[in-house]
PDB file of N, CA and C in Angstrom:
ATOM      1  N   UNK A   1      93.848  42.390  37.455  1.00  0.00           N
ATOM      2  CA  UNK A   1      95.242  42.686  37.687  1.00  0.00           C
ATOM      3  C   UNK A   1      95.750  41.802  38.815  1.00  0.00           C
ATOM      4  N   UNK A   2      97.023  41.128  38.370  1.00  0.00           N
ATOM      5  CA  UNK A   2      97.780  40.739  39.426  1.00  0.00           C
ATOM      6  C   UNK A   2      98.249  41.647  40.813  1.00  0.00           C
ATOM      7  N   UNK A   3      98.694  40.817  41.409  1.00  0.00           N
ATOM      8  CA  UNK A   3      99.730  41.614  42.770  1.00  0.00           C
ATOM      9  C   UNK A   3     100.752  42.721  42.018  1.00  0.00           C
ATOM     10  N   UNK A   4     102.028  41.815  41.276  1.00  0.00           N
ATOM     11  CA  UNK A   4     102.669  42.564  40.946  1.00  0.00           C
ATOM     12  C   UNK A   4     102.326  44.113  39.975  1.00  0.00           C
ATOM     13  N   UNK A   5     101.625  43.539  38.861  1.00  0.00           N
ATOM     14  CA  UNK A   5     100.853  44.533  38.517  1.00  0.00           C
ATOM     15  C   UNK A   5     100.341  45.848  38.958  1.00  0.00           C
ATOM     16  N   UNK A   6      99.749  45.488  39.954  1.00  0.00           N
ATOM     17  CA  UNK A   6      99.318  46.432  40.409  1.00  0.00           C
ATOM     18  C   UNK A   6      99.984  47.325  41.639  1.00  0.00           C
ATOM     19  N   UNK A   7     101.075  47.065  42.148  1.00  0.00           N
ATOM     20  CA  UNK A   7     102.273  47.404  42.927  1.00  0.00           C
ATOM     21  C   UNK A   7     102.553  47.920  41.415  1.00  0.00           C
ATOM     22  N   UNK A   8     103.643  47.943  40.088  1.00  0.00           N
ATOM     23  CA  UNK A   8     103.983  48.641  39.908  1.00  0.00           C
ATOM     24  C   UNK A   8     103.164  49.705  38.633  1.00  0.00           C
ATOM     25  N   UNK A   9     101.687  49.208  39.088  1.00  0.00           N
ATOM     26  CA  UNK A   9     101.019  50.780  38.693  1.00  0.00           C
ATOM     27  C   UNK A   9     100.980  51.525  39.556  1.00  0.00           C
ATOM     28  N   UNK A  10     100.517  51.250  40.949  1.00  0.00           N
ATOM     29  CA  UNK A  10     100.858  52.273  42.045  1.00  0.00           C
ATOM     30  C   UNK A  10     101.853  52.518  42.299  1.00  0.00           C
ATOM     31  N   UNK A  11     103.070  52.065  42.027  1.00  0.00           N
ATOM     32  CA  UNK A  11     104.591  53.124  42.129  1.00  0.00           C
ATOM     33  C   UNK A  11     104.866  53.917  40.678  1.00  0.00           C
ATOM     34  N   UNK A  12     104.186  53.337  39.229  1.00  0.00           N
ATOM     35  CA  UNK A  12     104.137  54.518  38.613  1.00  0.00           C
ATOM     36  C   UNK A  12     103.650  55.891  38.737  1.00  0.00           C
ATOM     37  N   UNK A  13     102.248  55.256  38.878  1.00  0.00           N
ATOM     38  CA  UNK A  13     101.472  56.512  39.631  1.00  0.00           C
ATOM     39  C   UNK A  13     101.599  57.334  40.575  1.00  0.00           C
ATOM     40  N   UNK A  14     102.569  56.978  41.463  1.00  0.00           N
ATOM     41  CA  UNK A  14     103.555  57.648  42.436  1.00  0.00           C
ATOM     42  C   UNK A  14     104.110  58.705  42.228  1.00  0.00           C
ATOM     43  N   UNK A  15     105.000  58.206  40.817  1.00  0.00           N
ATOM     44  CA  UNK A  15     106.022  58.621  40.492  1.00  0.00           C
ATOM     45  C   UNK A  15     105.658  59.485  40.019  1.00  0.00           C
ATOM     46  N   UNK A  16     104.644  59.723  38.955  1.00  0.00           N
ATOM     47  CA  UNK A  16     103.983  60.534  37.997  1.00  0.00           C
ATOM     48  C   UNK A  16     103.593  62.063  38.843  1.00  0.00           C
ATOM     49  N   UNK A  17     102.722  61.190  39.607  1.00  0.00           N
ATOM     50  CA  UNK A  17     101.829  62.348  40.642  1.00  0.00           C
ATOM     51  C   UNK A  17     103.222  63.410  41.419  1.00  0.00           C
ATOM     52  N   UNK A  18     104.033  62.895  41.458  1.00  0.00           N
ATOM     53  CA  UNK A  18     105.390  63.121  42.379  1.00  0.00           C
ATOM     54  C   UNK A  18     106.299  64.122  41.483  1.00  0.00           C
ATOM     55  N   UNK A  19     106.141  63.944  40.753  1.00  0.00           N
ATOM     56  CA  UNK A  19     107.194  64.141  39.494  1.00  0.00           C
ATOM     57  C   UNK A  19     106.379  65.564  38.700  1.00  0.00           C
ATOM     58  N   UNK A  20     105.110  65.207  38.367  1.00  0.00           N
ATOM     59  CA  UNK A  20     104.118  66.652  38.080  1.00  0.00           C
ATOM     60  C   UNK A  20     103.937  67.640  39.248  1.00  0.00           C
ATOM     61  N   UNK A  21     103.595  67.399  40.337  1.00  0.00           N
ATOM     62  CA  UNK A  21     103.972  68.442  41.400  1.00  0.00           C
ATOM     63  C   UNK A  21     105.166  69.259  41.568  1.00  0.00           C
ATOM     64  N   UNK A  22     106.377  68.064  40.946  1.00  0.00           N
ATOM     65  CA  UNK A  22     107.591  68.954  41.385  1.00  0.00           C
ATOM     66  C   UNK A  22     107.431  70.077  40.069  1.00  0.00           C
ATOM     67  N   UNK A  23     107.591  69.527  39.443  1.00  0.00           N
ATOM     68  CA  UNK A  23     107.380  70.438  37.825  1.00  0.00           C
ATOM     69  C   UNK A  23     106.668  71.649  38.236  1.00  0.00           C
ATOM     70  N   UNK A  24     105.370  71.243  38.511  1.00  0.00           N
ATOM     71  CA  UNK A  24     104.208  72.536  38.850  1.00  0.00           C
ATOM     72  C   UNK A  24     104.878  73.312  39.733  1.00  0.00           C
ATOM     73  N   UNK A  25     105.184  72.923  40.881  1.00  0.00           N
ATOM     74  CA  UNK A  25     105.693  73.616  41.763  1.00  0.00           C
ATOM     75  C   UNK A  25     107.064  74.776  41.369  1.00  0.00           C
ATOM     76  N   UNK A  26     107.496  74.222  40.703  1.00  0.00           N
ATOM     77  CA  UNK A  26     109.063  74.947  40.585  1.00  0.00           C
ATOM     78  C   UNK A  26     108.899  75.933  39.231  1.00  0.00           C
ATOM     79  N   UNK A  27     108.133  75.879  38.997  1.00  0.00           N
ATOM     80  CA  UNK A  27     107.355  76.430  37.592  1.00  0.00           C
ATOM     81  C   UNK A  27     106.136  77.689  38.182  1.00  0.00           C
ATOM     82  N   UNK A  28     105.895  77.872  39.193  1.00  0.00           N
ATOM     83  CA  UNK A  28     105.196  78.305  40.076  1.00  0.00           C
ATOM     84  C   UNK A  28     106.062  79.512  40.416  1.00  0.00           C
ATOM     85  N   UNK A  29     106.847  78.760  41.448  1.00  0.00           N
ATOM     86  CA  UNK A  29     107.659  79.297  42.326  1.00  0.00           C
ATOM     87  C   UNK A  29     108.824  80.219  41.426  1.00  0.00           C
ATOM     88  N   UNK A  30     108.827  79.599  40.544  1.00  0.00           N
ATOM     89  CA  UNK A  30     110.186  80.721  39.368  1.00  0.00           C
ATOM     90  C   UNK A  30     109.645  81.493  38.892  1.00  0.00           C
ATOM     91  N   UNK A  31     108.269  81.787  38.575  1.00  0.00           N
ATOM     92  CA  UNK A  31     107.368  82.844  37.877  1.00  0.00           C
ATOM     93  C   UNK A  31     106.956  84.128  39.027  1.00  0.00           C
ATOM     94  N   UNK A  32     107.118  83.341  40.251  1.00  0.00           N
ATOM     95  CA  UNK A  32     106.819  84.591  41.103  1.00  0.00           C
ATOM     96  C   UNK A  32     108.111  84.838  42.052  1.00  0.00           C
ATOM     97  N   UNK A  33     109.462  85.075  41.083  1.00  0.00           N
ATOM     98  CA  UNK A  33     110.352  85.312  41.456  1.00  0.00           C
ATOM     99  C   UNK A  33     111.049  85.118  42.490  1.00  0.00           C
ATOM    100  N   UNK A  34     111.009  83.478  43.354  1.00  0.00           N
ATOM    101  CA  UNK A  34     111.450  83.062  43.812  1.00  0.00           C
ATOM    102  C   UNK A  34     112.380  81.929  43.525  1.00  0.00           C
ATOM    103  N   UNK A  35     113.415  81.038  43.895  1.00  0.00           N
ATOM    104  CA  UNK A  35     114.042  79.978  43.131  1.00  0.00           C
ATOM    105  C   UNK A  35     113.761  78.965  43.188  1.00  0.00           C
ATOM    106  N   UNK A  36     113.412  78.180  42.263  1.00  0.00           N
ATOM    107  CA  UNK A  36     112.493  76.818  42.136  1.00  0.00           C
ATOM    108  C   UNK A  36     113.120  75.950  43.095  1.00  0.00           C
ATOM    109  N   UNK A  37     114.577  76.117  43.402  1.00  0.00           N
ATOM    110  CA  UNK A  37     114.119  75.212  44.847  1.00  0.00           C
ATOM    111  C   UNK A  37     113.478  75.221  46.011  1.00  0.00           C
ATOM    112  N   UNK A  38     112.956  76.559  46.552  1.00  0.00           N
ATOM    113  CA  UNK A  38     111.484  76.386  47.157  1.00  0.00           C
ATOM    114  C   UNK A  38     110.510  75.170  46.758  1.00  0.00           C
ATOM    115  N   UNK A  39     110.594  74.733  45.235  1.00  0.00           N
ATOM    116  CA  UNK A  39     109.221  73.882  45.563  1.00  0.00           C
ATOM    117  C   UNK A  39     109.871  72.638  46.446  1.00  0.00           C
ATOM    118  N   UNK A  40     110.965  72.291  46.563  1.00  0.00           N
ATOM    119  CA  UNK A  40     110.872  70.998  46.911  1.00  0.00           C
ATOM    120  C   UNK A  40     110.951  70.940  48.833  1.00  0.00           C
ATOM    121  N   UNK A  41     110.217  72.205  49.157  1.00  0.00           N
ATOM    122  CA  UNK A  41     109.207  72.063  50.797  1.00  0.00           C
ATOM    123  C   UNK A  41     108.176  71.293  50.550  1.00  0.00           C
ATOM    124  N   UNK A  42     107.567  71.176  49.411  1.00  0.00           N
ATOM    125  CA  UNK A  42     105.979  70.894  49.361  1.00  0.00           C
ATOM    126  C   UNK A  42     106.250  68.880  49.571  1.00  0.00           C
ATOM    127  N   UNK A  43     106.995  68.993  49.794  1.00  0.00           N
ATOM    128  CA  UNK A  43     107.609  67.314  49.882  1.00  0.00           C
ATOM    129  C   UNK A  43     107.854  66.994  52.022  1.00  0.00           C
ATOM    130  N   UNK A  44     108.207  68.195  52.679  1.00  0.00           N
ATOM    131  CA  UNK A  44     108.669  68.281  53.820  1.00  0.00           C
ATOM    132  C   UNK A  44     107.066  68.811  54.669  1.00  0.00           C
ATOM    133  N   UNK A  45     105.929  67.463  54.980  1.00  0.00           N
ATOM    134  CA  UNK A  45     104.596  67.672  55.451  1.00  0.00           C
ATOM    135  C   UNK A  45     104.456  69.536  56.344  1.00  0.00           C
ATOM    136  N   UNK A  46     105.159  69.853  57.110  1.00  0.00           N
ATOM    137  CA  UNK A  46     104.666  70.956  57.702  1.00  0.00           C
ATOM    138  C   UNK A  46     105.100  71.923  57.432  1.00  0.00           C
ATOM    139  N   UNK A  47     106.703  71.511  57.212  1.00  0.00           N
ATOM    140  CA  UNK A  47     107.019  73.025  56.318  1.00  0.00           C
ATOM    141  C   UNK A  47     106.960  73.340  54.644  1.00  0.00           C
ATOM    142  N   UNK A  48     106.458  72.308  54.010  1.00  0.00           N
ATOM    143  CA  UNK A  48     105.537  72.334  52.787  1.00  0.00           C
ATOM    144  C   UNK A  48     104.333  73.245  53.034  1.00  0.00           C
ATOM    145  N   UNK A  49     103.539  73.496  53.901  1.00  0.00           N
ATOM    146  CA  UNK A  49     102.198  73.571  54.293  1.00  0.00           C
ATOM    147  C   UNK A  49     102.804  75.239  54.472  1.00  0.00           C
ATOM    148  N   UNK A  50     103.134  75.168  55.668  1.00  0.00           N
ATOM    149  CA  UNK A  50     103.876  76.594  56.030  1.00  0.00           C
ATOM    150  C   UNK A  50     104.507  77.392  54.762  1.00  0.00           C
ATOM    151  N   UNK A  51     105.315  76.855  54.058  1.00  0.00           N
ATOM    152  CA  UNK A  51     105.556  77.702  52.598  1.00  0.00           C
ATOM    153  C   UNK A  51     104.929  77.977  51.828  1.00  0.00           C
ATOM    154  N   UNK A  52     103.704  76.848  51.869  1.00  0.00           N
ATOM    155  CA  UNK A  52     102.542  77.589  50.923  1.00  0.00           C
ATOM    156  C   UNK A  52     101.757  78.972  51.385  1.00  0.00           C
ATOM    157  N   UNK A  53     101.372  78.829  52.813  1.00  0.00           N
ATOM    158  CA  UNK A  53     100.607  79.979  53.175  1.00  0.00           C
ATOM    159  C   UNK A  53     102.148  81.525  52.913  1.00  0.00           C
ATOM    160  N   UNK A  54     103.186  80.919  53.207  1.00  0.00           N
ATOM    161  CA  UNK A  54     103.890  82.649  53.090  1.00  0.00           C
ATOM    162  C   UNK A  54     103.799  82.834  51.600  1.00  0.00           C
ATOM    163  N   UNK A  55     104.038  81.965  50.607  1.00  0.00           N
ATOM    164  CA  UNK A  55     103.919  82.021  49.355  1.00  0.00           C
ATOM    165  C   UNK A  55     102.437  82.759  49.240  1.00  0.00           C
ATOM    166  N   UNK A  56     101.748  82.133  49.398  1.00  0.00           N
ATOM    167  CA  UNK A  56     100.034  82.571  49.385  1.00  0.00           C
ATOM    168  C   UNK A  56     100.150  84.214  49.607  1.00  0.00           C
ATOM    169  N   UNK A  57     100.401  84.135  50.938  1.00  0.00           N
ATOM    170  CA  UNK A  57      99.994  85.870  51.618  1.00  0.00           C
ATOM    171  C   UNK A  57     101.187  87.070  51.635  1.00  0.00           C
ATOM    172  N   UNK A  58     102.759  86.506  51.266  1.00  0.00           N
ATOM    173  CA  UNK A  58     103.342  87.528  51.162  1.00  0.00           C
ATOM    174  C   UNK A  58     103.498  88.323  49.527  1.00  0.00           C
ATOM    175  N   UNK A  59     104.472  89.263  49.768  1.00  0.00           N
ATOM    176  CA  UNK A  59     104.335  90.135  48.368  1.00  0.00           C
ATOM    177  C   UNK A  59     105.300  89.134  48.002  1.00  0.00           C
ATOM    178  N   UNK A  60     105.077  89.277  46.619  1.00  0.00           N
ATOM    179  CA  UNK A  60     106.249  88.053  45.884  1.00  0.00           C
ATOM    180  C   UNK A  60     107.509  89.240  44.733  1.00  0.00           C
ATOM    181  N   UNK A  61     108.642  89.273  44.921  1.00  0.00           N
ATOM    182  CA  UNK A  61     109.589  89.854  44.597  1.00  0.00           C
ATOM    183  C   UNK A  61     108.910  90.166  42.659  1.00  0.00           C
ATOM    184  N   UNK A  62     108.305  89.673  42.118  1.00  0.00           N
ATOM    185  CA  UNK A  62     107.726  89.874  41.010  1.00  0.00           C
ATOM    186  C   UNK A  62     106.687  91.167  40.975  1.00  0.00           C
ATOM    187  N   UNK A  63     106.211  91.090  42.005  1.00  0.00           N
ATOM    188  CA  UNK A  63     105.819  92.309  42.354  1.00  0.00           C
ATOM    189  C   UNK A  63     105.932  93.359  43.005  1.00  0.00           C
ATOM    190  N   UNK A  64     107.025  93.041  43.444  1.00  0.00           N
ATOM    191  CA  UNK A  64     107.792  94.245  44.168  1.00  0.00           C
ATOM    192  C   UNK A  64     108.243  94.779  43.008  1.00  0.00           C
ATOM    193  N   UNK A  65     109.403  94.239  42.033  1.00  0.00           N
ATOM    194  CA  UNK A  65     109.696  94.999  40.982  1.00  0.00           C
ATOM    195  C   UNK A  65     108.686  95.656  39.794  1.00  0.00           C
ATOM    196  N   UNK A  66     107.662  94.724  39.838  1.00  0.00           N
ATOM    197  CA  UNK A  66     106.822  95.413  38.966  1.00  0.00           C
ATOM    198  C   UNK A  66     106.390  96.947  39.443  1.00  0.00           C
ATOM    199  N   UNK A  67     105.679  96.927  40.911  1.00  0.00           N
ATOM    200  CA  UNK A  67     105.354  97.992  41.697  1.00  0.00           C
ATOM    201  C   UNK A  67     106.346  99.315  41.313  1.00  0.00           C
ATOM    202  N   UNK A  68     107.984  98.839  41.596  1.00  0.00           N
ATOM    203  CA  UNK A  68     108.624 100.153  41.487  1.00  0.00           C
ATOM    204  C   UNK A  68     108.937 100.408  40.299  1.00  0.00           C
ATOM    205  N   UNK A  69     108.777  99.468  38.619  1.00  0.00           N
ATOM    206  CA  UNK A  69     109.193 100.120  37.469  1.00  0.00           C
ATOM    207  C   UNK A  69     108.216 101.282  36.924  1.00  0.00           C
ATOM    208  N   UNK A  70     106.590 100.868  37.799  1.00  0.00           N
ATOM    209  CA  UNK A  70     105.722 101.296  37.618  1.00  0.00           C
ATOM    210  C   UNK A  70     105.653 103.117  38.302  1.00  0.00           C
ATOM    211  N   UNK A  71     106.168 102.815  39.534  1.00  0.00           N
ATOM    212  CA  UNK A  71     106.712 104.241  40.569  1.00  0.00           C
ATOM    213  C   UNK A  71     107.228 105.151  39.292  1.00  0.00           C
ATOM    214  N   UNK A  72     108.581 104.447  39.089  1.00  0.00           N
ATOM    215  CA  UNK A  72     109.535 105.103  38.103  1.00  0.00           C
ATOM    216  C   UNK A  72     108.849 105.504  36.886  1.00  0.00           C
ATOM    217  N   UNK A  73     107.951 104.939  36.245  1.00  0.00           N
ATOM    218  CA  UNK A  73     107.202 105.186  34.995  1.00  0.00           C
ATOM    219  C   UNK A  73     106.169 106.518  35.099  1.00  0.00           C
ATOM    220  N   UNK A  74     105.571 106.525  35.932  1.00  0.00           N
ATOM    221  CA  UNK A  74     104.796 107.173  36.498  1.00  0.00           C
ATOM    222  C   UNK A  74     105.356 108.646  37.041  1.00  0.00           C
ATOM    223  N   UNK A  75     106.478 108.678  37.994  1.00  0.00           N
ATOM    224  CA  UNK A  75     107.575 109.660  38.454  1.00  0.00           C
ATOM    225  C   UNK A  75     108.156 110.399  37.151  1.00  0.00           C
ATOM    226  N   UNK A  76     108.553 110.088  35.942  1.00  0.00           N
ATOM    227  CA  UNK A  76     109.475 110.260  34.672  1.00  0.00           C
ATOM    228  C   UNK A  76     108.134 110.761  34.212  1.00  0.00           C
ATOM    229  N   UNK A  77     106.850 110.502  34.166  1.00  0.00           N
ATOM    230  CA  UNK A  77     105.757 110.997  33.053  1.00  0.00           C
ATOM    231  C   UNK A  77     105.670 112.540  33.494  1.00  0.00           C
ATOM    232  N   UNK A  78     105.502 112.444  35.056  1.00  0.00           N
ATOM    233  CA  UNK A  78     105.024 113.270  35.739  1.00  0.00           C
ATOM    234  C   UNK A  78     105.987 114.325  36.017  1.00  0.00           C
ATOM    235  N   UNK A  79     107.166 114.224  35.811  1.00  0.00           N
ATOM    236  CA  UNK A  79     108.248 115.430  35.815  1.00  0.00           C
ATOM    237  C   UNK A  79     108.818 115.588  34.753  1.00  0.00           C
ATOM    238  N   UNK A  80     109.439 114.268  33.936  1.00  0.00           N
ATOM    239  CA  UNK A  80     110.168 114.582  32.481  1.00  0.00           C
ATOM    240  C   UNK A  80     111.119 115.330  32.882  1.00  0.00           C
ATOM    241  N   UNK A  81     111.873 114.983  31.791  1.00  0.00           N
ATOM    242  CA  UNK A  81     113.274 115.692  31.872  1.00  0.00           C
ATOM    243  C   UNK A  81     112.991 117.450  31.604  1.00  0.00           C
ATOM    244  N   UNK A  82     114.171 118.001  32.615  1.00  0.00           N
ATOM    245  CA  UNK A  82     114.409 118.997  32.634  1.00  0.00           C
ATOM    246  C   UNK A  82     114.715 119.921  31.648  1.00  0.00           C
ATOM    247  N   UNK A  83     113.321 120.363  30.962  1.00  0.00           N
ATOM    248  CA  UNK A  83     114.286 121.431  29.882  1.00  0.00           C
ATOM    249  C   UNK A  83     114.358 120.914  28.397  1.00  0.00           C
ATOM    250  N   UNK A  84     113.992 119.472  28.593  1.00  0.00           N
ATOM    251  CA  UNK A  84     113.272 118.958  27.261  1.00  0.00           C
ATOM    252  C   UNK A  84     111.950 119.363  26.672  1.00  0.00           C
ATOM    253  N   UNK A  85     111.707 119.231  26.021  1.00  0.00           N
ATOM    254  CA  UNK A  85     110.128 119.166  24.936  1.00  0.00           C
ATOM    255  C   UNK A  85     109.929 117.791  25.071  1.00  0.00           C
ATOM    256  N   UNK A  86     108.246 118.123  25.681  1.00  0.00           N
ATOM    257  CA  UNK A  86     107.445 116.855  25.918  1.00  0.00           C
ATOM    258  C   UNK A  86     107.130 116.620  24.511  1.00  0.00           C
ATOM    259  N   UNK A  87     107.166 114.989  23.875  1.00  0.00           N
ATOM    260  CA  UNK A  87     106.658 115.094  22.282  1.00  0.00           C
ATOM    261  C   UNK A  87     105.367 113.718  22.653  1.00  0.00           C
ATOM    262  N   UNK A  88     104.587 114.476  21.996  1.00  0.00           N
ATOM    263  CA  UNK A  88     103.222 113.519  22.060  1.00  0.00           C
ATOM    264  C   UNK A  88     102.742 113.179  20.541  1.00  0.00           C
ATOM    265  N   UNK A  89     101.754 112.295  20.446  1.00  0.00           N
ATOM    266  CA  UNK A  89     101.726 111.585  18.975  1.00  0.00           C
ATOM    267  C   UNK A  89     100.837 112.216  18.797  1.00  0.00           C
ATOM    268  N   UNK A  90     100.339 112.540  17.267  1.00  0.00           N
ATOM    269  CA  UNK A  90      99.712 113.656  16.537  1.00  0.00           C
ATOM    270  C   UNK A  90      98.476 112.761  15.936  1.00  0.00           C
ATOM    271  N   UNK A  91      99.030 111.622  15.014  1.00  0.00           N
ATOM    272  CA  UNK A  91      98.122 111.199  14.554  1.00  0.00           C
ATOM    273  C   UNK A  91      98.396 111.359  12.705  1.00  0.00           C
ATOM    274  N   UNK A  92      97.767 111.412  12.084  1.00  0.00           N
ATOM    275  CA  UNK A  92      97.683 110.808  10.797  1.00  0.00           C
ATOM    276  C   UNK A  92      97.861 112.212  10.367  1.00  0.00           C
ATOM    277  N   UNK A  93      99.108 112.363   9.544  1.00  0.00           N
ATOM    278  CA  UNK A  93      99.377 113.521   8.797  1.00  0.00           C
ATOM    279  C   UNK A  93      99.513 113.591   7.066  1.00  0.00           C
ATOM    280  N   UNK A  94      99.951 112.376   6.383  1.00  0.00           N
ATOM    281  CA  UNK A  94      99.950 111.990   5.589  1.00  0.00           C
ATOM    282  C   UNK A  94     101.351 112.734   4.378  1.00  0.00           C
ATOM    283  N   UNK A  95     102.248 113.370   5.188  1.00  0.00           N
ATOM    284  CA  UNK A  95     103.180 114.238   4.756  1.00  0.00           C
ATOM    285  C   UNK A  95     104.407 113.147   4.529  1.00  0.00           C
ATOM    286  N   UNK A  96     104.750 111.964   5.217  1.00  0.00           N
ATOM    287  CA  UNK A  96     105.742 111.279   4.550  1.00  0.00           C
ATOM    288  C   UNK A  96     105.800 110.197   2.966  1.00  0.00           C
ATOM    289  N   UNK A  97     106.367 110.740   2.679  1.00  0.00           N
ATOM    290  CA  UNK A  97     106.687 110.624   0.751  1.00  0.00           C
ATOM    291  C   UNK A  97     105.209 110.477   0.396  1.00  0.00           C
ATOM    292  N   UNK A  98     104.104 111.573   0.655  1.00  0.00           N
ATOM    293  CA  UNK A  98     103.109 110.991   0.300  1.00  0.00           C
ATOM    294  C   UNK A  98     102.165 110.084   0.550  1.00  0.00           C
ATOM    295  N   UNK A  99     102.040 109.555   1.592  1.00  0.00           N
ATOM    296  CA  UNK A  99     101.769 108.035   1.900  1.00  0.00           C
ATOM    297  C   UNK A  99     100.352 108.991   2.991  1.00  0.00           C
ATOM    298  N   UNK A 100      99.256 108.388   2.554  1.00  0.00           N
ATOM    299  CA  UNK A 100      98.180 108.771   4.096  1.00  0.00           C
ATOM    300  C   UNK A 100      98.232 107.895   4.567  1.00  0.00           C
ATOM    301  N   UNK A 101      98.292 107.914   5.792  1.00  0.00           N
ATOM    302  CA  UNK A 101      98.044 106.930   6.948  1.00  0.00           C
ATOM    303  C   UNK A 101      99.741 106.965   7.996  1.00  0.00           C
ATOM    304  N   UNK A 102     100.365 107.939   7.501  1.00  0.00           N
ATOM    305  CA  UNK A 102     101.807 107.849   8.173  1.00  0.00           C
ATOM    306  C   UNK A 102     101.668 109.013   9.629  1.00  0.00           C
ATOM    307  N   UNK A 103     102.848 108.183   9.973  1.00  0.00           N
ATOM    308  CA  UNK A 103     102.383 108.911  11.582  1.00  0.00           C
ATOM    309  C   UNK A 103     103.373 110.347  11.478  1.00  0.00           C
ATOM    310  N   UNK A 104     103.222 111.318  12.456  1.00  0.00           N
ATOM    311  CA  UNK A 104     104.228 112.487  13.121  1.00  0.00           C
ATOM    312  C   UNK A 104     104.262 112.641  14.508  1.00  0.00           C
ATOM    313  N   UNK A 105     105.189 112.961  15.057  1.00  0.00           N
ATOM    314  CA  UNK A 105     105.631 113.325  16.357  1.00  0.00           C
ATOM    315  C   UNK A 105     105.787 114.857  16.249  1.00  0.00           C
ATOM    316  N   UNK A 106     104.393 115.375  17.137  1.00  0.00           N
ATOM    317  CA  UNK A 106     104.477 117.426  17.508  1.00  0.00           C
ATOM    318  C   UNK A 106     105.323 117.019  18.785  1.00  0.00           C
ATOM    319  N   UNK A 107     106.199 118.137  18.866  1.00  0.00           N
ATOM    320  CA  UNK A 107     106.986 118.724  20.008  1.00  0.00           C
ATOM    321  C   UNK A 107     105.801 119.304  20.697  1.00  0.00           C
ATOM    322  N   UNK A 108     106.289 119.576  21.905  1.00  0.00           N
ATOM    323  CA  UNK A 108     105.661 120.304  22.997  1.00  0.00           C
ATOM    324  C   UNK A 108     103.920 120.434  23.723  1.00  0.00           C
ATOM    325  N   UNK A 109     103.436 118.961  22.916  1.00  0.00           N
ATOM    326  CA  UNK A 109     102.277 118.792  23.059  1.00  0.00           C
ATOM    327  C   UNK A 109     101.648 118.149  24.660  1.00  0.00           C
ATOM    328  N   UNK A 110     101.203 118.108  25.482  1.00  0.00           N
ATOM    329  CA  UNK A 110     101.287 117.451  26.322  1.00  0.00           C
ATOM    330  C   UNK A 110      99.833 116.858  26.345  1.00  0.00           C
TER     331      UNK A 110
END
């Protein structure tokens, strides 16, 4: 390989390496419910570094919401509505038009 050559494989390769980080990064950062412009710290040497560790060690808003749909899921099993009939699945009754293998819903089963 020539001079030039090889100057602009190392600024492709630059570019590439430069260009897949940002991708990764912001692809990262949007999955754990933050906004992909966070990734472009990882470009700014110390506070790149520094965003990774809070990224790393704090709770990430993806899981904060997961945590409380889970509260709520859990809270609703465990009290249910007031004055309703709990209905739980029965299992194989075989009473619709004939058919075995069809499902029913018993009232008040818990």
């Amino acid at each position: 390989m020539s001079g030039p050559e090889l100057i602009a494989f190392a600024v492709f390769g630059s570019v590439l390496i430069v260009l897949t980080s940002a991708v990764g990064a912001v692809a990262v950062t949007r999955k754990a419910g933050y906004s992909g412009w966070w990734a472009a710290t990882i470009f700014i040497p110390v506070v790149g570094f520094i965003m990774f560790l809070v990224f790393a060690f704090s709770r990430w808003p993806v899981q904060r919401r997961l945590d409380q749909a889970e509260h709520r899921s859990a809270r609703n099993r465990a009290e249910g509505p007031p004055g309703a009939p709990l209905l739980a699945w029965s299992g194989t009754t075989g009473r619709s038009h004939g058919l075995a293998g069809s499902r029913a819903w018993d009232p008040c089963v818990r």
